[in-house]
C-alpha atoms as a PDB file:
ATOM      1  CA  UNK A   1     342.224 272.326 105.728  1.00  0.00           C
ATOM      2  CA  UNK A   2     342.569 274.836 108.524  1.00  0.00           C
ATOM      3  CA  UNK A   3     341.529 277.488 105.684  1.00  0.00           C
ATOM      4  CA  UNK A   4     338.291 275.803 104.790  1.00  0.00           C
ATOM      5  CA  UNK A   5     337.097 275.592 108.458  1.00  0.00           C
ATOM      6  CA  UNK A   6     337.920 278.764 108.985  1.00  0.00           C
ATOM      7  CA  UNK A   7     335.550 279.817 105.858  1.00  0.00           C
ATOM      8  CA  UNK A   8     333.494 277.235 106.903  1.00  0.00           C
ATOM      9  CA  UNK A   9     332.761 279.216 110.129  1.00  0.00           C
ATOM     10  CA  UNK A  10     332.903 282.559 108.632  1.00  0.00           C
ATOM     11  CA  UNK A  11     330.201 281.420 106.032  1.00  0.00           C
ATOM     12  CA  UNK A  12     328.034 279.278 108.995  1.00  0.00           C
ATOM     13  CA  UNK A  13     328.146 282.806 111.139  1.00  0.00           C
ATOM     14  CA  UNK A  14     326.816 285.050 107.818  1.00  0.00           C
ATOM     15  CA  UNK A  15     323.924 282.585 107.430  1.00  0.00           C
ATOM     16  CA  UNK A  16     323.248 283.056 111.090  1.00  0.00           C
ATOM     17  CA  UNK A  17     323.124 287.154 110.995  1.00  0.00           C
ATOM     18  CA  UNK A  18     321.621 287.195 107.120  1.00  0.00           C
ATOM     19  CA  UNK A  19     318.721 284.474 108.872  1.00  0.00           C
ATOM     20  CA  UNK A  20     318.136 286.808 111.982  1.00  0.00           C
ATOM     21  CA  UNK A  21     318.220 290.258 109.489  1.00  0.00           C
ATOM     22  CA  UNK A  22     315.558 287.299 107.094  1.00  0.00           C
ATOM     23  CA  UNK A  23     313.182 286.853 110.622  1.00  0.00           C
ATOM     24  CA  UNK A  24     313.178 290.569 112.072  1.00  0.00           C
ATOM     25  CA  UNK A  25     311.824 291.464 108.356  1.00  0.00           C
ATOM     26  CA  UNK A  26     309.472 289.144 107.635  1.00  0.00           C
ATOM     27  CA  UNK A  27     308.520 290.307 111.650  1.00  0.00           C
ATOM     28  CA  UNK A  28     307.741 293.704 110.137  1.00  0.00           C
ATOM     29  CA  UNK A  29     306.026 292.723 106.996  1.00  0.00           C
ATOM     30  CA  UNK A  30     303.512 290.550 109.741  1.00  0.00           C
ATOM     31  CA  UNK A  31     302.900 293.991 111.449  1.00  0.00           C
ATOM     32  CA  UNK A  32     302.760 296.074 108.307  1.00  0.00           C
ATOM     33  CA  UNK A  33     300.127 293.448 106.847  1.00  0.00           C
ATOM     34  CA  UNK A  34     298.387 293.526 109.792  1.00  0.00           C
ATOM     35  CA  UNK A  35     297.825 297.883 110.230  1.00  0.00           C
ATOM     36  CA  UNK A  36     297.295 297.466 106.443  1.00  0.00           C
ATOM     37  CA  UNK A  37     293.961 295.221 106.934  1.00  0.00           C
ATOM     38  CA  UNK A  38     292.678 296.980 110.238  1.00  0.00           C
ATOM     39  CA  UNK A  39     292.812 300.051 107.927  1.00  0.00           C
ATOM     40  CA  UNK A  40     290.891 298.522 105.637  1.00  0.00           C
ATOM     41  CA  UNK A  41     288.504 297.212 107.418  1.00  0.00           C
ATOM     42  CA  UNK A  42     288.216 300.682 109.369  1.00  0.00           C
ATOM     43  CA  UNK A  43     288.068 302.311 105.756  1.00  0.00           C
ATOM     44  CA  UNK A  44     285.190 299.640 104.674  1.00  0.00           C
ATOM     45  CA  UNK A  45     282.849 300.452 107.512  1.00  0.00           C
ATOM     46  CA  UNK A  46     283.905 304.236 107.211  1.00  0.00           C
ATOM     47  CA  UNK A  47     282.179 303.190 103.487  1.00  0.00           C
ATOM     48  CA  UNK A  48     279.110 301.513 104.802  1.00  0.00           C
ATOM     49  CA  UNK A  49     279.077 303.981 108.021  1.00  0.00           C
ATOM     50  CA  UNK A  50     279.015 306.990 104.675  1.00  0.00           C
ATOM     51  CA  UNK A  51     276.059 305.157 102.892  1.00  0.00           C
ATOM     52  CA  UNK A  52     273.462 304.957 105.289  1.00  0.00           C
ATOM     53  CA  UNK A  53     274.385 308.358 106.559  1.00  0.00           C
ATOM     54  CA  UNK A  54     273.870 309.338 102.690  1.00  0.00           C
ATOM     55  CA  UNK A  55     270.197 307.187 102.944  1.00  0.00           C
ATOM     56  CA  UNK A  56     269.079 309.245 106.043  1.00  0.00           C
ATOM     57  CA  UNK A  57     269.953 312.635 104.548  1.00  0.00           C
ATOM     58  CA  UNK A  58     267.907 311.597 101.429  1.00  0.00           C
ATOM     59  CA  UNK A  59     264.695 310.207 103.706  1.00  0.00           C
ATOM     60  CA  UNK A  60     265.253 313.174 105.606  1.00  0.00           C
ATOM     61  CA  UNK A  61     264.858 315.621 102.718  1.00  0.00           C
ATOM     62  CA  UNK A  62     261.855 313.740 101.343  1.00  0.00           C
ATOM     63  CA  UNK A  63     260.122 313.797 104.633  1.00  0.00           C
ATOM     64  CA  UNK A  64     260.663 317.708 104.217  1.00  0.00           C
ATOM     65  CA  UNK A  65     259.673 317.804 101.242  1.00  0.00           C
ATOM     66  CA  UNK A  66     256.105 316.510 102.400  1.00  0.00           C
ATOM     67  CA  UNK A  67     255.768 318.763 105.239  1.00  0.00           C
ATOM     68  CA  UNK A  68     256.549 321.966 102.933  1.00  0.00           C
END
């Protein structure tokens, strides 16, 4: 009887540290998620920020093209 606490405790006390080792990752998947979509949404207007730069330099070189 005295064994089966006893492995009774050892086993409640693993649960404990495997649950805490469980929270501090799932901790640092939240905070890799979250860099992981600011990046993307600095990437996607990086994008957008890229294509209307890329319109201007083509209106620009039309406009030139008139006034040569």
């Amino acid at each position: 009887m005295a064994d089966g606490r006893r492995t009774l405790e050892e086993l409640k006390f693993l649960i404990a540290e495997k649950i805490k080792i469980n929270c501090n990752l799932i901790d640092e998947l939240t905070r890799a998620k979250r860099s992981l979509d600011e990046k993307c949404l600095l990437a996607h207007r990086l994008k957008e920020e890229s294509v209307l730069k890329g319109d201007q330099v083509q209106d620009d070189r039309q406009r030139l093209g008139v006034v040569q």
